[in-house]
Protein backbone atom coordinates (compact mmCIF):
# COMPACT_ATOMS: atom_id res chain seq x y z
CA UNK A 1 31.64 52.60 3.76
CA UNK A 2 35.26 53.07 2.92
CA UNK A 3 34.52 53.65 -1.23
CA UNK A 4 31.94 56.42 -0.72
CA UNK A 5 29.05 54.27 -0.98
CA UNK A 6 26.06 54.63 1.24
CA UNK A 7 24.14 51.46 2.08
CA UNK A 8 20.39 52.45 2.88
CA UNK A 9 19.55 49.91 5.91
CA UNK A 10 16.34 50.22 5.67
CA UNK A 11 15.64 49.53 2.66
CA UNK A 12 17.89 46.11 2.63
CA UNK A 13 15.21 45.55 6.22
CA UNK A 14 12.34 46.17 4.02
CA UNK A 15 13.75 43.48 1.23
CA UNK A 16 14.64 40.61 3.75
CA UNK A 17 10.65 41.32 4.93
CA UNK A 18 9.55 40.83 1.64
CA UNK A 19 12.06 37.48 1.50
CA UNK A 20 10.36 35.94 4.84
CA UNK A 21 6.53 36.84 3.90
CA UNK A 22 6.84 36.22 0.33
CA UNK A 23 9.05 32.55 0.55
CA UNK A 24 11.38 33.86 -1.89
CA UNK A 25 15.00 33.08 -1.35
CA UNK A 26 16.25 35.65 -3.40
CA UNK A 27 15.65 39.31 -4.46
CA UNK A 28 17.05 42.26 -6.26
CA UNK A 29 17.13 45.74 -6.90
CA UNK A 30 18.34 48.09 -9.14
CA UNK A 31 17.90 52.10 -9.18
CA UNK A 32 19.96 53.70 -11.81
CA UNK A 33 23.63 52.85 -9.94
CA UNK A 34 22.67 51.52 -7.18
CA UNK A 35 21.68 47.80 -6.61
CA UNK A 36 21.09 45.61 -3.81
CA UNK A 37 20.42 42.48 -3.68
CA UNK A 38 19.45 40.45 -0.55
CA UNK A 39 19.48 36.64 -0.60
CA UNK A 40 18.77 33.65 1.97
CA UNK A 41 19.24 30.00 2.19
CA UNK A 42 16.72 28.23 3.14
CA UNK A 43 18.04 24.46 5.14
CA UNK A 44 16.33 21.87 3.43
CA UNK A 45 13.70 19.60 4.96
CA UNK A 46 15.20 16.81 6.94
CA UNK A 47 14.78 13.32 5.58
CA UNK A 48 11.40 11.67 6.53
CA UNK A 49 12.55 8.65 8.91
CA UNK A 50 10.40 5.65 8.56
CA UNK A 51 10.21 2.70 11.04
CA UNK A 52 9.23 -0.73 10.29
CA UNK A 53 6.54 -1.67 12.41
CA UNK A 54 6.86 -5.25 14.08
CA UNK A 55 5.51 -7.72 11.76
CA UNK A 56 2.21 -9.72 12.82
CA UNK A 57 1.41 -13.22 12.62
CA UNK A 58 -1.31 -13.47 9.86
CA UNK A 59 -3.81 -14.75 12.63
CA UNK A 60 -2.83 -11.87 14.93
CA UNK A 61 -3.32 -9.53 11.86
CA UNK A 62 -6.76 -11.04 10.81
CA UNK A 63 -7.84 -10.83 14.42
CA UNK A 64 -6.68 -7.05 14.67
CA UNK A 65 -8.76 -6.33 11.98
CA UNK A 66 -11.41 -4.11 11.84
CA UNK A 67 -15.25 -6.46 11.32
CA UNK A 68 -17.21 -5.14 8.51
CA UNK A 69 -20.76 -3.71 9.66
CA UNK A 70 -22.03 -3.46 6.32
CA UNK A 71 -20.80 -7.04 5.22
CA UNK A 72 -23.03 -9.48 5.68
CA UNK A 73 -22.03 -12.74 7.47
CA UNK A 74 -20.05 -15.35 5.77
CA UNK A 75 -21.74 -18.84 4.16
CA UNK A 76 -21.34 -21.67 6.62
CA UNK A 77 -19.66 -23.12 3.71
CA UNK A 78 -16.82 -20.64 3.60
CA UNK A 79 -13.93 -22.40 5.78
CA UNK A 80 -12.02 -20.77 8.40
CA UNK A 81 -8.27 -21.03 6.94
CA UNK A 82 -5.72 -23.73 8.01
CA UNK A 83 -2.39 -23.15 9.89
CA UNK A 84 0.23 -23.92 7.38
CA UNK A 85 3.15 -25.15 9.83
CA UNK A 86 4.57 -26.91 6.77
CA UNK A 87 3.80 -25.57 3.20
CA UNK A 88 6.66 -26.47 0.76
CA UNK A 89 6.64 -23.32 -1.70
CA UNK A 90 7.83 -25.64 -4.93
CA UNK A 91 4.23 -27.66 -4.56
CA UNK A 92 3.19 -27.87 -7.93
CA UNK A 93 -0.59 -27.18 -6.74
CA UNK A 94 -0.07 -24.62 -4.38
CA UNK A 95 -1.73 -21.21 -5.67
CA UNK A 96 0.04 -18.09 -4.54
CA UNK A 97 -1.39 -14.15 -5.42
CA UNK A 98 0.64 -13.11 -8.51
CA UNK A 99 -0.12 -9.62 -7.44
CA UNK A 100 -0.95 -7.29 -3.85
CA UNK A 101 -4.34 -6.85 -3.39
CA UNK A 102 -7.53 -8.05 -1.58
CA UNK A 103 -8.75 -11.47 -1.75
CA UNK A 104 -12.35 -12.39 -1.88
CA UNK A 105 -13.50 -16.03 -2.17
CA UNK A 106 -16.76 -15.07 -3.70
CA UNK A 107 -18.27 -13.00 -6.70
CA UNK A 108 -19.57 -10.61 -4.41
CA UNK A 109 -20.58 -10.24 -1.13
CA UNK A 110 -23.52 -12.89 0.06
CA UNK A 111 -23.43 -15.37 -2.49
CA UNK A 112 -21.65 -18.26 -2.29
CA UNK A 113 -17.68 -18.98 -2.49
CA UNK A 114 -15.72 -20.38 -5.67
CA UNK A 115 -14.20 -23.27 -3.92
CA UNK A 116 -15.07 -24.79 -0.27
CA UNK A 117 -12.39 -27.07 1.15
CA UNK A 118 -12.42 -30.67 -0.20
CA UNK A 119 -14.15 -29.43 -3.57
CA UNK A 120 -12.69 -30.73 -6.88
CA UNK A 121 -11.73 -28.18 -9.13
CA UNK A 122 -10.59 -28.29 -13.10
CA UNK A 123 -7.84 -26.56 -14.57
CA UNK A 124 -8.36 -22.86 -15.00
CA UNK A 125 -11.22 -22.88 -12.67
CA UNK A 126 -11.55 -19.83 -10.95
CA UNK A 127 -10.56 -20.39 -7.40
CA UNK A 128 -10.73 -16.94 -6.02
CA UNK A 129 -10.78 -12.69 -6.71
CA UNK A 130 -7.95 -10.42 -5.98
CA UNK A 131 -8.83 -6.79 -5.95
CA UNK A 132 -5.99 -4.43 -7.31
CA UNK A 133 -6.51 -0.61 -8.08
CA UNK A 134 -10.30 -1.24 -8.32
CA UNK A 135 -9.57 -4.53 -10.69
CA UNK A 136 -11.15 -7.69 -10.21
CA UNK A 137 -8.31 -10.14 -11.25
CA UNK A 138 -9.66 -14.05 -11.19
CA UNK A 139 -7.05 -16.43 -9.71
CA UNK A 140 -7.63 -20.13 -11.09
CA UNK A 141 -6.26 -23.59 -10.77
CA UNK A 142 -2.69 -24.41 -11.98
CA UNK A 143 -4.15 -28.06 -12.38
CA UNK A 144 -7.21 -30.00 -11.92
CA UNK A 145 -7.67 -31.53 -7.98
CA UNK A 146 -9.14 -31.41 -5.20
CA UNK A 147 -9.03 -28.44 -2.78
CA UNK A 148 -7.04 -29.21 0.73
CA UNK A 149 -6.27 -26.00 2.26
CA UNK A 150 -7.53 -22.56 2.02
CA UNK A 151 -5.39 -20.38 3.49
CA UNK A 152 -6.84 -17.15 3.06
CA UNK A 153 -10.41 -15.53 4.86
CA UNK A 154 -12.80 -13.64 2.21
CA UNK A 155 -11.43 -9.60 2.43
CA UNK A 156 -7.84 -10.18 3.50
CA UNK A 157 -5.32 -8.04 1.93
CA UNK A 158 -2.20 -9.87 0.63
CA UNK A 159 1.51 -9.86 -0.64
CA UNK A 160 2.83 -10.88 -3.72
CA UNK A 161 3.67 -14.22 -3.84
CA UNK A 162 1.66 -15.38 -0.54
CA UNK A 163 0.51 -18.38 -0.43
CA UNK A 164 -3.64 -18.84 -1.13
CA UNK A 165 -4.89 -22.36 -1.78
CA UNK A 166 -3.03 -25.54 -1.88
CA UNK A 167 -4.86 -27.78 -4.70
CA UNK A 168 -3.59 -31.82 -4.49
């Protein structure tokens, strides 16, 4: 160098080694005048892409569904749920999940459902389970009636604000 300083090479090769194997991005040393100081930049992570996958019909996504070994078969009584070509979302009796979870139509697994289609149900009756974070929230009846569509199978996950049962 041009000032009378020497620059010992192998020393800065020994610090950069240290940089790579140790994940440091910066390093320095000082010996009585001398200092060096070695320093990298490290790019930052690109950003994670995410793709939205194509949406399913909720028939197609029951159907792609894994079946439960370990559950035992549903009650004859349990209906399979209706198509819903034309479900007006301002029907004073129609139940929808106030939260995302899993819906169960029974207490537990074997005995029988809360409501069947056709039952009458009271006000406040509990229609149906929705598990959230290991929380068994009861869903019940916005007003008493009888139960014409059940729109939901026992174990299906669903949205917030999805329609459940309609109750006329």
């Amino acid at each position: 160098m041009s000032n009378g300083v020497t620059v010992d090479a192998d020393a800065i090769r020994k610090l950069a080694e240290i940089l790579r194997d140790t994940d440091l991005t910066e390093i320095e040393v000082a010996e009585k005048d001398a200092r060096i100081r070695v320093a990298r930049v490290i790019p930052a992570p690109a950003p994670a892409q995410y793709f939205a996958a194509p949406a399913m019909a909720p028939m197609q996504a029951m159907a792609a569904a894994p079946a439960q070994a370990a559950a035992p078969a549903a009650p004859a009584a349990a209906p399979a749920p209706a198509a819903a070509p034309s479900l007006d979302a301002s029907h004073p009796g129609l139940v929808t999940s106030p939260m995302v979870g899993v819906a169960y139509l029974s207490p537990e697994p074997g005995s029988a459902p809360y409501i069947t289609l056709g039952a009458k149900v009271t006000a406040g009756q509990t229609l149906l389970l929705i598990e959230a974070m290991k929380t068994f929230n009861q869903i019940k009846a916005p007003k008493a009636g009888t139960v014409t569509r059940i729109l939901i199978d026992n174990g299906t996950p669903v949205e917030y604000g999805e329609p459940l049962v309609l109750v006329e």
